[in-house]
N, C-alpha and C. Protein backbone atom coordinates (compact mmCIF):
# COMPACT_ATOMS: atom_id res chain seq x y z
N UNK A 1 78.49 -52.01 -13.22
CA UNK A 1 79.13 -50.99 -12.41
C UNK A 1 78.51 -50.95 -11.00
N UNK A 2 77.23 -51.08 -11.37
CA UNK A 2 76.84 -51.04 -9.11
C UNK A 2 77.07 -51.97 -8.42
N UNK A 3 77.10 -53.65 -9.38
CA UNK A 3 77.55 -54.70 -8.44
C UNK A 3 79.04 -54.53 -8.25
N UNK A 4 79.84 -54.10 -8.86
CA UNK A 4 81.23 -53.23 -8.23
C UNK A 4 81.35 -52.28 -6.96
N UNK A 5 80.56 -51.37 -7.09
CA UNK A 5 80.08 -50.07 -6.58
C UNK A 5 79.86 -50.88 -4.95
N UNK A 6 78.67 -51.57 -5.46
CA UNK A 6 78.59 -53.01 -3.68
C UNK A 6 79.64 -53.66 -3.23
N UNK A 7 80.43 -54.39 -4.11
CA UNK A 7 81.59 -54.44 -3.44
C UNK A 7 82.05 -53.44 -2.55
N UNK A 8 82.77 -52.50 -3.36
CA UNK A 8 83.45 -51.43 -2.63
C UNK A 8 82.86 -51.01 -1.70
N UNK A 9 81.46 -50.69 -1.27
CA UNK A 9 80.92 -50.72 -0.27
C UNK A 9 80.87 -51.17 0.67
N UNK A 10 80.79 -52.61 0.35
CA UNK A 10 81.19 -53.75 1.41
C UNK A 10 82.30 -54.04 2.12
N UNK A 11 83.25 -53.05 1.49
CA UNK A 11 84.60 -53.17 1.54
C UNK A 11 85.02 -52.00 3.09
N UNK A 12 85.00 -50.74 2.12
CA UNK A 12 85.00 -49.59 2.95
C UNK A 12 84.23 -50.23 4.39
N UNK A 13 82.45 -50.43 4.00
CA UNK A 13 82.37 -50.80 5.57
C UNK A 13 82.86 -51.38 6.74
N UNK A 14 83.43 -52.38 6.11
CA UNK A 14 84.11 -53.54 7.08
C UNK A 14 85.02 -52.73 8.12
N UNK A 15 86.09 -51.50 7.35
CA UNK A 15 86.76 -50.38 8.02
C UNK A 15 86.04 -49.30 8.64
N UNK A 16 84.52 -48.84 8.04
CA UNK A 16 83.89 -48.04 9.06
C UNK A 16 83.58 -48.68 10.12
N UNK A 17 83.07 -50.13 10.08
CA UNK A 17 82.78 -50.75 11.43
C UNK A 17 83.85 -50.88 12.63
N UNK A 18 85.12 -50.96 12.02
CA UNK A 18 86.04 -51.31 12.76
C UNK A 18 86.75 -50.32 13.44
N UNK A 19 86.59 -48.79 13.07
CA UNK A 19 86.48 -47.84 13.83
C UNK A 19 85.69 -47.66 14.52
N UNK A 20 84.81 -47.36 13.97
CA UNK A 20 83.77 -47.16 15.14
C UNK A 20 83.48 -48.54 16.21
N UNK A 21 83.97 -49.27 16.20
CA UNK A 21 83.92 -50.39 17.60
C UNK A 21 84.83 -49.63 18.25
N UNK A 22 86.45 -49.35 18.17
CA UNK A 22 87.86 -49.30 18.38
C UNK A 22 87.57 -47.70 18.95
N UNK A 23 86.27 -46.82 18.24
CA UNK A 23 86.05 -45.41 18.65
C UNK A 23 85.37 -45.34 19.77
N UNK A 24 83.89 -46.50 20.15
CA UNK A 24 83.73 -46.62 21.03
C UNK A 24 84.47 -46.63 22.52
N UNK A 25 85.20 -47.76 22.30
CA UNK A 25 86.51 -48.20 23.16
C UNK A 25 87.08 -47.60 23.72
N UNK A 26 87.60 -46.72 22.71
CA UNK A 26 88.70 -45.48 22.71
C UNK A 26 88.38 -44.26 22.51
N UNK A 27 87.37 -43.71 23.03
CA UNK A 27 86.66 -42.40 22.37
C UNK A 27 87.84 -41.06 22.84
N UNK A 28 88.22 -40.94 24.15
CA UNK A 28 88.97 -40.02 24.47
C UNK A 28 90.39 -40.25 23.91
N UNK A 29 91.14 -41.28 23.59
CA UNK A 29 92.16 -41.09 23.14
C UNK A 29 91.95 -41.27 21.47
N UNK A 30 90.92 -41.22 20.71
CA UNK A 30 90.68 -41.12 19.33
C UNK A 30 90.33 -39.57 19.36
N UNK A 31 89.83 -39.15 20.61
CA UNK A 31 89.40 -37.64 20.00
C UNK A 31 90.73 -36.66 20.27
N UNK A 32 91.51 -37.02 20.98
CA UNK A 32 92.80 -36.34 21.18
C UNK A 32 93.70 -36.80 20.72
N UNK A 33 93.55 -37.77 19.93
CA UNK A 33 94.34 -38.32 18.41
C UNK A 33 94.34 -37.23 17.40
N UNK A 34 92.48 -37.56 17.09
CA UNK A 34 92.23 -36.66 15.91
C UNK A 34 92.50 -35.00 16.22
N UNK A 35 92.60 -34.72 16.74
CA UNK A 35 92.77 -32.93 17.31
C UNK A 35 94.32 -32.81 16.52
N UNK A 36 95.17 -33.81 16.75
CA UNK A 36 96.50 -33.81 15.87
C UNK A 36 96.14 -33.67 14.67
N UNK A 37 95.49 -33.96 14.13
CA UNK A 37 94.97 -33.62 12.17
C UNK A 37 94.53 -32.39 12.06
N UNK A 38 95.28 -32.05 10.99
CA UNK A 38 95.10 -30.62 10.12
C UNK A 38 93.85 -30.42 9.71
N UNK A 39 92.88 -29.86 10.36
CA UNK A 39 91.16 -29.72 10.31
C UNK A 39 91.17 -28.68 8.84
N UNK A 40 92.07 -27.86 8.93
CA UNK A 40 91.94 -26.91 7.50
C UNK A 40 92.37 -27.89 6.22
N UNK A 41 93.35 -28.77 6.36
CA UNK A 41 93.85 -29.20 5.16
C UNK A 41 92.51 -30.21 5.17
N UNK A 42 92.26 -30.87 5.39
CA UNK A 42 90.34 -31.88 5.61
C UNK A 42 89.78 -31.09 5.07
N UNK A 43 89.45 -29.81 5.60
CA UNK A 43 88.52 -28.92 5.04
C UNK A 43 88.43 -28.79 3.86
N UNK A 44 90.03 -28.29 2.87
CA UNK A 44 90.31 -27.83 1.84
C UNK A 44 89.91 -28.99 0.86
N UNK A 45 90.21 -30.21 1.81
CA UNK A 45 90.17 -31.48 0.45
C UNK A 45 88.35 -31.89 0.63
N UNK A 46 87.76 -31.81 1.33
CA UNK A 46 86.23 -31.86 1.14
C UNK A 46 86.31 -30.83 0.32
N UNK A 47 86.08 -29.77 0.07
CA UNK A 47 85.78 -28.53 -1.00
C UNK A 47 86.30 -29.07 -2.18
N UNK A 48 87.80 -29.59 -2.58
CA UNK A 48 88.24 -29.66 -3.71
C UNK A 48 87.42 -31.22 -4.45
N UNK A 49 87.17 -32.10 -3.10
CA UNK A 49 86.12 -33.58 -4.10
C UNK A 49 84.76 -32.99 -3.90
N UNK A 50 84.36 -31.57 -2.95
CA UNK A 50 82.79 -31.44 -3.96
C UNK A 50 82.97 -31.37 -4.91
N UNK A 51 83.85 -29.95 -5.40
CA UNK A 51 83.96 -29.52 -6.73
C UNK A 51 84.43 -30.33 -7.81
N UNK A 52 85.39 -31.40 -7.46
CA UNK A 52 85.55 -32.54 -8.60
C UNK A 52 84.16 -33.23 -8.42
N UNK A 53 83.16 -33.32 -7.83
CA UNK A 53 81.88 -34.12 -8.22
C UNK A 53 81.27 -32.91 -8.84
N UNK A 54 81.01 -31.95 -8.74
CA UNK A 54 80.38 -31.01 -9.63
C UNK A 54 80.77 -31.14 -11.27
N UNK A 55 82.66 -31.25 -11.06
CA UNK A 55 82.79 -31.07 -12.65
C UNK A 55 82.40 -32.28 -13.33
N UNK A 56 82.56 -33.41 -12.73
CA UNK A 56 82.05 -35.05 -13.06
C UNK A 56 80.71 -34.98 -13.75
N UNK A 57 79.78 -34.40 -12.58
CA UNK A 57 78.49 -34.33 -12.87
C UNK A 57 78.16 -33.43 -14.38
N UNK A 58 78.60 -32.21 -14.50
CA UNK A 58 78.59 -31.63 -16.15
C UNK A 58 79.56 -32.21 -17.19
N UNK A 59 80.55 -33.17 -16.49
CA UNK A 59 80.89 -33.80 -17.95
C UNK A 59 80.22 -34.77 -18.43
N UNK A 60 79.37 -35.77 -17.44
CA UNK A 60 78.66 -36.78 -17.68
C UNK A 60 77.23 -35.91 -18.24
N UNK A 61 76.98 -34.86 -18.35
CA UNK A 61 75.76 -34.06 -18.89
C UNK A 61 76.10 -33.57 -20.36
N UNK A 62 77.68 -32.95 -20.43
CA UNK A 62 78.33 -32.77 -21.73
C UNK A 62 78.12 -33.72 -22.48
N UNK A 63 78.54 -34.85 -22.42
CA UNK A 63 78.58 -35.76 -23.11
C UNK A 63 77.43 -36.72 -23.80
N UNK A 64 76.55 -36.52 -23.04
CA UNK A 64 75.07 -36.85 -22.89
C UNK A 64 74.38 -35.62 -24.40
N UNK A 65 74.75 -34.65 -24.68
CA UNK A 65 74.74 -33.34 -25.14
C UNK A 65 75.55 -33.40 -26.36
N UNK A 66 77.17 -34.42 -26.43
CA UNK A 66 77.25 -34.19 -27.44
C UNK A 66 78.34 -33.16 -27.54
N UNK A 67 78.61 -32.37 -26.48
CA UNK A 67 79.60 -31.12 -26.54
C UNK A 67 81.04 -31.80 -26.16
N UNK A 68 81.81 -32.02 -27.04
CA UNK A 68 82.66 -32.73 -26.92
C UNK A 68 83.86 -31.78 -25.95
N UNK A 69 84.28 -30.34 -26.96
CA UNK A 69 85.35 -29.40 -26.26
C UNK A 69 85.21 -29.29 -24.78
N UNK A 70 83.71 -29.23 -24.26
CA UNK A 70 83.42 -28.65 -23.17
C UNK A 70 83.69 -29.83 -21.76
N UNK A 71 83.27 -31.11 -22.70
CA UNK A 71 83.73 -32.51 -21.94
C UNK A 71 85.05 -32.65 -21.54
N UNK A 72 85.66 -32.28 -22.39
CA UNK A 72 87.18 -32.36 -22.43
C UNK A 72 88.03 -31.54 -21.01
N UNK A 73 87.20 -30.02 -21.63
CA UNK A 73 87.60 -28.97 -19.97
C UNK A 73 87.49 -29.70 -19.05
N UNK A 74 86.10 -30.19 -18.51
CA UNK A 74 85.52 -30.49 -17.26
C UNK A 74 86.14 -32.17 -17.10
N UNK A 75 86.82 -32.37 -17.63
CA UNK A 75 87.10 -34.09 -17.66
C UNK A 75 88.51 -33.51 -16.95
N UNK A 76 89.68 -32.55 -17.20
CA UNK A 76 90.86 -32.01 -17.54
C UNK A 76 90.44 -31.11 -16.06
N UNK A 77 89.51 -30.37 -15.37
CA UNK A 77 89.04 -29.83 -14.56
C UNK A 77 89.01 -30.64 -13.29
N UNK A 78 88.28 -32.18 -13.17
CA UNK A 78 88.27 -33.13 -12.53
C UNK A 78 89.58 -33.78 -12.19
N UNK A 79 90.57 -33.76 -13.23
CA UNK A 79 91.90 -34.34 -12.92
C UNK A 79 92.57 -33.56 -12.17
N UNK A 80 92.67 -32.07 -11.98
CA UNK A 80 93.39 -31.12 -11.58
C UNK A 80 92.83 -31.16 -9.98
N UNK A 81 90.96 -31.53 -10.06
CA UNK A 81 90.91 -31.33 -8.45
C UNK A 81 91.66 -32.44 -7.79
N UNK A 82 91.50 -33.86 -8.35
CA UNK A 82 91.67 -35.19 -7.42
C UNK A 82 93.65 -35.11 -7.74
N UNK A 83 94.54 -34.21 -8.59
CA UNK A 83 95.57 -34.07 -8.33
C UNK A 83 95.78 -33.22 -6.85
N UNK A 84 94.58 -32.23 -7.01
CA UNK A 84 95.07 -31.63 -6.00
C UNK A 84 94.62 -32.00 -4.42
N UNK A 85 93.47 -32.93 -4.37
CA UNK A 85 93.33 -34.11 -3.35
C UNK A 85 94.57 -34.61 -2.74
N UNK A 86 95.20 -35.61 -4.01
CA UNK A 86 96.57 -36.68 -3.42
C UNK A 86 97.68 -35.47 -2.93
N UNK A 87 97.54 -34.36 -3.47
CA UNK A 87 98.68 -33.64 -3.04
C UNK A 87 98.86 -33.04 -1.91
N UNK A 88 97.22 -32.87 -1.40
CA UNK A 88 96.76 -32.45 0.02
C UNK A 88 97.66 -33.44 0.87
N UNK A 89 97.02 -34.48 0.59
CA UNK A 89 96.82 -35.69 1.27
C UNK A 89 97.85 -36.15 1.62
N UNK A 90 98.97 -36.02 0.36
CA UNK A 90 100.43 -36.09 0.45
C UNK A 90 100.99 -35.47 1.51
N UNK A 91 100.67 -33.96 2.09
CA UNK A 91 101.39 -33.05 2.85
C UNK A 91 100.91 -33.47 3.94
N UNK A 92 99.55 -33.96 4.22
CA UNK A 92 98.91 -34.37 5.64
C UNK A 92 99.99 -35.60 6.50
N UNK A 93 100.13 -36.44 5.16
CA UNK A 93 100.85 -37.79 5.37
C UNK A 93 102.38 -37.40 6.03
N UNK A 94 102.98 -36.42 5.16
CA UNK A 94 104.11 -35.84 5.52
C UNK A 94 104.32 -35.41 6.84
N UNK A 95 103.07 -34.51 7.11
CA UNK A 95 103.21 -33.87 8.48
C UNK A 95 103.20 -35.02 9.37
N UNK A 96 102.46 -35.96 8.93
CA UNK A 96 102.73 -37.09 10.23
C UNK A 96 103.71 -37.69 10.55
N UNK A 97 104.74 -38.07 9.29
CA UNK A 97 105.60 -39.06 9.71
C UNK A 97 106.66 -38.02 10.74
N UNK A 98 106.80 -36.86 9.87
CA UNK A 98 107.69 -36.18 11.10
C UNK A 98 107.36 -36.02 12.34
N UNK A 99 106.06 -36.18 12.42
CA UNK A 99 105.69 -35.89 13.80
C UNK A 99 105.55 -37.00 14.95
N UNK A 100 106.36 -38.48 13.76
CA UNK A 100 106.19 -39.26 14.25
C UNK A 100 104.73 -40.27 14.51
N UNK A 101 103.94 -39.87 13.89
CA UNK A 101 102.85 -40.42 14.59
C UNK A 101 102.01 -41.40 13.76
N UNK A 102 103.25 -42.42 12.91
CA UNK A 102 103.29 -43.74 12.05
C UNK A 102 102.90 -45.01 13.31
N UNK A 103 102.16 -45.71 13.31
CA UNK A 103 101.99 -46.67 13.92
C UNK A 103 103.39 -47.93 13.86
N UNK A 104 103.77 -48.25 15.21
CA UNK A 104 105.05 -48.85 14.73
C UNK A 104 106.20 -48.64 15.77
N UNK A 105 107.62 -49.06 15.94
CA UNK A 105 108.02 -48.40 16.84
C UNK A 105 108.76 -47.78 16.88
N UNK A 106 108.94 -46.38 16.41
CA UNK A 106 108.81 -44.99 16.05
C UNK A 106 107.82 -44.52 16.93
N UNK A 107 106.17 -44.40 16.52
CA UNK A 107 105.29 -43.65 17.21
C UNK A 107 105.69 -43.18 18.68
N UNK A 108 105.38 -42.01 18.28
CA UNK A 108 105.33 -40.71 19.48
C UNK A 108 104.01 -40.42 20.23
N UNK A 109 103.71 -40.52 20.98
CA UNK A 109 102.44 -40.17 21.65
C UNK A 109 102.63 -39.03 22.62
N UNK A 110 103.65 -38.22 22.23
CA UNK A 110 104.11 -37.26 23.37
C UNK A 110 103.62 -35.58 23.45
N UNK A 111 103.21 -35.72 22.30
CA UNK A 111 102.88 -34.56 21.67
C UNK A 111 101.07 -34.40 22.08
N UNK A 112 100.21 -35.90 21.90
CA UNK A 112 98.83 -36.31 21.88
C UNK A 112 98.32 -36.33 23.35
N UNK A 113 97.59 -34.89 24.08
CA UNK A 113 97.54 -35.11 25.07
C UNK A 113 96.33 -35.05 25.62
N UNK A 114 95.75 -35.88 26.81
CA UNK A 114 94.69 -36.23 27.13
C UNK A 114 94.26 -35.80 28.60
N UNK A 115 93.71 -34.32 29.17
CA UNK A 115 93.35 -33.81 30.33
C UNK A 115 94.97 -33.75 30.86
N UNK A 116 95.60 -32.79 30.02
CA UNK A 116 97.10 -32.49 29.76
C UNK A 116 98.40 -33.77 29.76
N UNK A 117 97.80 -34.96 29.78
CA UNK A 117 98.94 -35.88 29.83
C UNK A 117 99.16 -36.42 28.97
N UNK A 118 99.84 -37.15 28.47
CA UNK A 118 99.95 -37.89 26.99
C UNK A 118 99.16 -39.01 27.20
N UNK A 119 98.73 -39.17 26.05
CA UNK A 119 97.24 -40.54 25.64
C UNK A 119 98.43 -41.71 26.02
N UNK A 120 97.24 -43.01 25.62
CA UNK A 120 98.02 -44.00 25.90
C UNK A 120 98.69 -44.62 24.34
N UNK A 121 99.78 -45.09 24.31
CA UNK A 121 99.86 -44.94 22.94
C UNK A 121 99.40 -46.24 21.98
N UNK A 122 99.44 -47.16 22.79
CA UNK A 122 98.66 -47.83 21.89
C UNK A 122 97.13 -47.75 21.53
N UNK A 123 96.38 -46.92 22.38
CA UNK A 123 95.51 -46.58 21.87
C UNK A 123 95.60 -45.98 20.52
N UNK A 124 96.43 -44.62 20.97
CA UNK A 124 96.49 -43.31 19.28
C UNK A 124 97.20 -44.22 18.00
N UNK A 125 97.90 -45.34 18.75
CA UNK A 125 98.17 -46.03 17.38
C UNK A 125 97.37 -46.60 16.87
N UNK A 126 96.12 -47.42 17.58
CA UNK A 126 95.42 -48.11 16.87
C UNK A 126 94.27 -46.56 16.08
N UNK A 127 94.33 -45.73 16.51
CA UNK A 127 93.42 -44.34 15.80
C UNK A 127 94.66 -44.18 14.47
N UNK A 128 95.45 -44.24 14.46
CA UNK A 128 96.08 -44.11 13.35
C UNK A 128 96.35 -45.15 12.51
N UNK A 129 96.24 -45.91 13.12
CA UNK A 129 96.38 -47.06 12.12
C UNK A 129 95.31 -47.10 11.21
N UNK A 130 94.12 -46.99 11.89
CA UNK A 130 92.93 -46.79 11.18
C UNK A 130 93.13 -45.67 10.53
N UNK A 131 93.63 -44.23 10.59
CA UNK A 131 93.73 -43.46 10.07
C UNK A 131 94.42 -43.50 8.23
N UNK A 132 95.59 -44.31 8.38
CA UNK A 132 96.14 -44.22 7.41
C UNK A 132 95.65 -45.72 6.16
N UNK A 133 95.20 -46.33 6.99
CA UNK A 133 94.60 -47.48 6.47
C UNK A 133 93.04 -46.86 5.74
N UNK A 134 92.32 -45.98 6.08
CA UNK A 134 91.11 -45.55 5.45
C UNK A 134 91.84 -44.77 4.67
N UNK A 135 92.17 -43.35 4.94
CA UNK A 135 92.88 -42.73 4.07
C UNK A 135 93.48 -43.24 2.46
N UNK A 136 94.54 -44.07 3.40
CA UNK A 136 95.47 -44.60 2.57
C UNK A 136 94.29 -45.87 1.23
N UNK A 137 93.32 -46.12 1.64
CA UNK A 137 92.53 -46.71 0.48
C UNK A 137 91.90 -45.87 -0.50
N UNK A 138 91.80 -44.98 0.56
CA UNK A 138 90.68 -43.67 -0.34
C UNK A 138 91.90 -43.05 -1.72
N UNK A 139 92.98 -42.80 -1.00
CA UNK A 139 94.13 -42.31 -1.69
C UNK A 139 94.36 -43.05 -2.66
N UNK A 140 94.13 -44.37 -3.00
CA UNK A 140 94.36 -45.35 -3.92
C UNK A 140 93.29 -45.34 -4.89
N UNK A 141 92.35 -45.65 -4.32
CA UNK A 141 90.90 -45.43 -4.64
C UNK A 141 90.83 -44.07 -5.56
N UNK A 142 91.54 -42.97 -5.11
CA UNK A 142 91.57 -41.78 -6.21
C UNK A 142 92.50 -41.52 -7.10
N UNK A 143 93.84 -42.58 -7.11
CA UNK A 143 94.77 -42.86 -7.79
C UNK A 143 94.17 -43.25 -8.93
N UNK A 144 93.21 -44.04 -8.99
CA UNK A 144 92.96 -45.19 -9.84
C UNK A 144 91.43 -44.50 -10.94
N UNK A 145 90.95 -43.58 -10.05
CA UNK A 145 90.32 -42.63 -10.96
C UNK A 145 90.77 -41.70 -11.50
N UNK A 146 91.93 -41.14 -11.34
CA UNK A 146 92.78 -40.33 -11.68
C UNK A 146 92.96 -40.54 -13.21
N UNK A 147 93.77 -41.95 -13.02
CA UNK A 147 94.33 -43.08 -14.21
C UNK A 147 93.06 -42.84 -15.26
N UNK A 148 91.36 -43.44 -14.92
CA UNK A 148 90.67 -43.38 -15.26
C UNK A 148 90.23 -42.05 -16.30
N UNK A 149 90.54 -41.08 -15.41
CA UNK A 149 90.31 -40.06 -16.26
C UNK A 149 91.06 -39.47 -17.32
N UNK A 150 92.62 -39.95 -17.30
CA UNK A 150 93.62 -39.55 -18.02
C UNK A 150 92.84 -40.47 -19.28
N UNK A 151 92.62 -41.61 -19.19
CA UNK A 151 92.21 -42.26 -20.27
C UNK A 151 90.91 -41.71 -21.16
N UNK A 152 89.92 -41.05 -20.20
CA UNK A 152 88.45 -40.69 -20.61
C UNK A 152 89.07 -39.33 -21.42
N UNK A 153 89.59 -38.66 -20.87
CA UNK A 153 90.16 -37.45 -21.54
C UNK A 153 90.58 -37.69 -22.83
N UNK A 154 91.66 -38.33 -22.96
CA UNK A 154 92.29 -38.95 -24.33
C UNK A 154 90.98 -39.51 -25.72
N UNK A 155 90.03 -40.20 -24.87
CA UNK A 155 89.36 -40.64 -25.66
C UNK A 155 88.30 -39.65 -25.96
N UNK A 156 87.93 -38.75 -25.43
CA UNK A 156 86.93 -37.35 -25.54
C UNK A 156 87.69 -36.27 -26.72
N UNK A 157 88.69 -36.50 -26.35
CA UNK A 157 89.96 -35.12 -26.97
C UNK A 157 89.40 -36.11 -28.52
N UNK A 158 89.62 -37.48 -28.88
CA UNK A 158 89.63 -38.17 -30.28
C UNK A 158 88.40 -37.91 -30.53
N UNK A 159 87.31 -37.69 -29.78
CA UNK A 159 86.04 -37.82 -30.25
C UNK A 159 85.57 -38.80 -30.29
N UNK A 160 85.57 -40.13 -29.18
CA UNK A 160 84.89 -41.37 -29.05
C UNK A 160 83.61 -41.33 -28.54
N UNK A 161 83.35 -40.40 -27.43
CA UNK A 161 81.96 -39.84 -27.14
C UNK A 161 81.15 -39.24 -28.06
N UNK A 162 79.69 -39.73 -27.79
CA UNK A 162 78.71 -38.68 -28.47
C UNK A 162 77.52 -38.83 -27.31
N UNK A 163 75.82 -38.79 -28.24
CA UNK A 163 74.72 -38.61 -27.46
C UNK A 163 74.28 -39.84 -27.29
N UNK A 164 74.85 -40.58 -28.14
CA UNK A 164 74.76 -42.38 -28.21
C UNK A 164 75.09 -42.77 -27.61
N UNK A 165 76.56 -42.63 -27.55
CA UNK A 165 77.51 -43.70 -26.99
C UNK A 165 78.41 -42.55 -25.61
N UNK A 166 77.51 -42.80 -24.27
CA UNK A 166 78.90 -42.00 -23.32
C UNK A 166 78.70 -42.84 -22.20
N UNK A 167 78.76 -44.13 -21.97
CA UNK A 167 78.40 -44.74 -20.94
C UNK A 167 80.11 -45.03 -20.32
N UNK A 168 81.26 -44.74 -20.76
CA UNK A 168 82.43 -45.22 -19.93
C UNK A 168 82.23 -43.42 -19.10
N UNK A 169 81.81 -42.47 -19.69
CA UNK A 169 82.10 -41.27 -18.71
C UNK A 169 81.10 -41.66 -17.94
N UNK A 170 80.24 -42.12 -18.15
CA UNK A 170 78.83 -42.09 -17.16
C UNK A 170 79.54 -43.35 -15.84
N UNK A 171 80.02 -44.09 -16.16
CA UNK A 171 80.03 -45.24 -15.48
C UNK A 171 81.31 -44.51 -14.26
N UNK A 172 82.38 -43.72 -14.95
CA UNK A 172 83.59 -43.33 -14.56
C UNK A 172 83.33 -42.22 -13.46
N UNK A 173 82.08 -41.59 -13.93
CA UNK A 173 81.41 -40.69 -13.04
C UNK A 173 80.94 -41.00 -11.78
N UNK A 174 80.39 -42.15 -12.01
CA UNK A 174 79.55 -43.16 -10.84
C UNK A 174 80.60 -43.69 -9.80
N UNK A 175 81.77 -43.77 -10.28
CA UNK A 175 82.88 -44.22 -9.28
C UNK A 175 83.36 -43.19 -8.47
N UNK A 176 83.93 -42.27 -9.51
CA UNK A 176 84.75 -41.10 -8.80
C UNK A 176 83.23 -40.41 -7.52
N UNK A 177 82.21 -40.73 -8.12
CA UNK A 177 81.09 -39.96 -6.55
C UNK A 177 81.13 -40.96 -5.47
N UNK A 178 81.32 -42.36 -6.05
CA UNK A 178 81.09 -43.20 -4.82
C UNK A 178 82.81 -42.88 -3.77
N UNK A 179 83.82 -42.49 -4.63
CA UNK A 179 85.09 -42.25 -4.18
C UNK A 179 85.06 -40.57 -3.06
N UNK A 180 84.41 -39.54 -3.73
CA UNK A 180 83.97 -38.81 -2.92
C UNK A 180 82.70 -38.75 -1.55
N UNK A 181 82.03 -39.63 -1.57
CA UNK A 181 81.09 -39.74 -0.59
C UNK A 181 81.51 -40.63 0.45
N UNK A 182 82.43 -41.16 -0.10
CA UNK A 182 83.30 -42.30 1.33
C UNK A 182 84.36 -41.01 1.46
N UNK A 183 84.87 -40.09 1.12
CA UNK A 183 85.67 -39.16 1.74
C UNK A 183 84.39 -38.60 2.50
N UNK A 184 83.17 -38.09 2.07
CA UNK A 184 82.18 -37.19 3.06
C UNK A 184 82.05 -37.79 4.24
N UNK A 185 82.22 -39.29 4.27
CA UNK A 185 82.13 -39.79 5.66
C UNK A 185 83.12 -40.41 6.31
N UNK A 186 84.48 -40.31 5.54
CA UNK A 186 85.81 -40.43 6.30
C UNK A 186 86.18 -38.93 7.17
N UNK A 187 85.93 -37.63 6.43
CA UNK A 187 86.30 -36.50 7.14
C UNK A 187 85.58 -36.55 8.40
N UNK A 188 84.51 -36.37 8.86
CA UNK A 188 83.98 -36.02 10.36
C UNK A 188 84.23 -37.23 11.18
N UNK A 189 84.34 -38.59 10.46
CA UNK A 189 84.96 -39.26 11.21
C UNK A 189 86.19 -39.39 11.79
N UNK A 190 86.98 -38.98 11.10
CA UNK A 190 88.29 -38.87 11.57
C UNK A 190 88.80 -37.63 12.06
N UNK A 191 88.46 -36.08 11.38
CA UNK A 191 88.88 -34.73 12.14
C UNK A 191 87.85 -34.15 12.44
N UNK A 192 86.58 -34.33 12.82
CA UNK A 192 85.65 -33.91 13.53
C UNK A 192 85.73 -34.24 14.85
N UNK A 193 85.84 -35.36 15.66
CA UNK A 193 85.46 -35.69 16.85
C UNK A 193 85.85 -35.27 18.08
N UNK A 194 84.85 -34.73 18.47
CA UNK A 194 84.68 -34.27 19.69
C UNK A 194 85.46 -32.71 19.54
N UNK A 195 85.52 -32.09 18.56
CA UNK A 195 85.73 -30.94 18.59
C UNK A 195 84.90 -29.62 18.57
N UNK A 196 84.99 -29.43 19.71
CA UNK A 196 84.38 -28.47 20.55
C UNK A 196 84.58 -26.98 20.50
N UNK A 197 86.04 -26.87 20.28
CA UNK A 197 86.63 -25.48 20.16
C UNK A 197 86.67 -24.59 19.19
């Protein structure tokens, strides 16, 4: 599981690097990019993947314990937050396309304005491109733990876990945090910057 875990690491970085060169570059029209993103709906979905790492963390302790019912809640607890992640995430996505601001030629840059004028737009496209391209992995990335957990659940509900044997929750645990801690450092990267107000 961690030589996985490195991958994915290796992976994600390649995209943190490539912002942050492109942020350098582009710092004023990435920060009046990002000012277009819903800072509350960011907000809401950092709170909802702490709290799905909280419930992760006591089911991988449940299980360790032996408390099977209680595994089950907090397994069933975890699915409900990272449902309610993609669903965030869903409406964020939404608000963009209407607003036009899909990389492509569609994109609007009219709205994105920079010492009151509109940015340049291929700049805010390349901030969005990156935008939906990190996002859009992370979003997959929690799809796929989602899946994960529907399965861990099923097998907790039969009673396949005990104090012996809980290494697929333990391992499943280890993903879904590495899946939340690349959101802890996708949010300020992307709706933090340079916000002042």
């Amino acid at each position: 599981m961690w030589l996985f875990l490195a991958t994915e690491i290796m992976f994600f970085g390649g995209m943190f690097c490539a912002y942050l060169v492109y942020r350098r570059w582009y710092f004023a029209e990435f920060a009046a990019s990002s000012r277009t993103l819903d800072i509350w709906l960011g907000t809401i979905n950092t709170i909802v993947l702490i709290c799905s790492s909280l419930t992760v963390a006591l089911g991988v302790r449940a299980a360790q314990m032996g408390k099977r019912k209680l595994l089950v809640v907090l397994l069933i607890l975890t699915l409900i937050f990272g449902l309610a992640f993609l669903g965030i995430k869903g409406k964020e996505w939404s608000d963009k396309f209407h607003e036009h601001h899909i990389p492509g030629p569609q994109f609007d840059a009219g709205e994105i304005q920079l010492n009151g004028h509109p940015v340049d737009a291929r700049s805010a496209q390349i901030f969005f491109s990156l935008y939906f391209a990190m996002t859009g992995m992370h979003a997959l990335h929690m799809i796929i733990g989602v899946f994960m957990f529907v399965i861990l659940t099923w097998y907790a509900w039969k009673g396949r876990f005990n104090q012996r044997y809980y290494t697929p929750v333990e391992n499943c645990g280890l993903y879904w945090h590495f899946v939340d801690i690349i959101w802890i450092y996708l949010f300020p990267l992307l709706y933090l910057i340079d916000r002042k107000k």
